[in-house]
Protein backbone atom coordinates (compact mmCIF):
# COMPACT_ATOMS: atom_id res chain seq x y z
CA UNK A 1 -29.23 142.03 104.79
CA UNK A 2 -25.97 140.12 104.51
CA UNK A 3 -24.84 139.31 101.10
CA UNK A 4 -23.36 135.37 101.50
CA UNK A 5 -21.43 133.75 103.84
CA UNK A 6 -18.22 134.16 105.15
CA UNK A 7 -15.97 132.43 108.15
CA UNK A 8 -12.86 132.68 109.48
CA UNK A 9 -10.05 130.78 108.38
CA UNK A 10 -8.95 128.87 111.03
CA UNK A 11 -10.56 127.42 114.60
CA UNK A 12 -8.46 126.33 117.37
CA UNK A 13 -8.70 125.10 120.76
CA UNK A 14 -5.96 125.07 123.15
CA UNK A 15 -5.58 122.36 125.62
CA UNK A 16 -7.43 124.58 128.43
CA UNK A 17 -10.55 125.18 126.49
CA UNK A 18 -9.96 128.67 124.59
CA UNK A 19 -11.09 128.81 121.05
CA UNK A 20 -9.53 130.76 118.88
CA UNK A 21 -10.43 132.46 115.81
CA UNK A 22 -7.90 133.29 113.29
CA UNK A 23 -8.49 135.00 110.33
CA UNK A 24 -5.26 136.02 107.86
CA UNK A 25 -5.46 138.44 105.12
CA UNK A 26 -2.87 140.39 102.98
CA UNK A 27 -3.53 143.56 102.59
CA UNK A 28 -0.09 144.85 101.14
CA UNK A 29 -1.41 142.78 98.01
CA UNK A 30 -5.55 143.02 97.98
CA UNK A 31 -6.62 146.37 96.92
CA UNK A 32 -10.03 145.48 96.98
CA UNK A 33 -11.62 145.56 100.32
CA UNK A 34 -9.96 149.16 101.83
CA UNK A 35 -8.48 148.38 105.40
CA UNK A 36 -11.08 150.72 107.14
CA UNK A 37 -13.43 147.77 106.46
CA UNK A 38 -11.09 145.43 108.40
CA UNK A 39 -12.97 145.16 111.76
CA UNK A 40 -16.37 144.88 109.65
CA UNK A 41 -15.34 142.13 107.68
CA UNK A 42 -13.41 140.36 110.34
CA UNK A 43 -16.61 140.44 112.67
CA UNK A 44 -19.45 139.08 110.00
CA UNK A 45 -16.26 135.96 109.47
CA UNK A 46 -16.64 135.23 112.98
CA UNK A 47 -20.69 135.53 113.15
CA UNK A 48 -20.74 133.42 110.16
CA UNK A 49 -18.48 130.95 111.75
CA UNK A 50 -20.14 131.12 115.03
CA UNK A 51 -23.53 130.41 113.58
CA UNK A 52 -22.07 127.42 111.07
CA UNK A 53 -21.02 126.30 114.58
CA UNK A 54 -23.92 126.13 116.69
CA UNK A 55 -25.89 123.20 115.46
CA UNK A 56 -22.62 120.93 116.45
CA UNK A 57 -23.35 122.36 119.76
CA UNK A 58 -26.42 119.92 119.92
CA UNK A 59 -24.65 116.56 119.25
């Protein structure tokens, strides 16, 4: 089970239709998530943000 929600930080689209997800974090600074958990955290942002997403996709 997932505990909250997350998402990415920032969602762009170039001009030829790519989106981008863009996610920043500091880790020189922010001693509390370990780096090893970097690609873990980074991929529940962009499910969260994906899923927050997909009921636009029916306007």
């Amino acid at each position: 089970m997932r505990n909250g929600i997350k998402a990415v930080v920032l969602i762009a689209i170039s001009p030829d239709n790519i989106c981008w997800f863009i996610e920043l974090k500091d880790y020189r600074r922010d001693r509390a998530h370990p780096i090893s958990d970097l690609h873990n955290e980074i991929a529940d942002k962009v499910f969260d943000s994906l899923a927050a997403m997909l009921p636009a996709s029916f306007l």
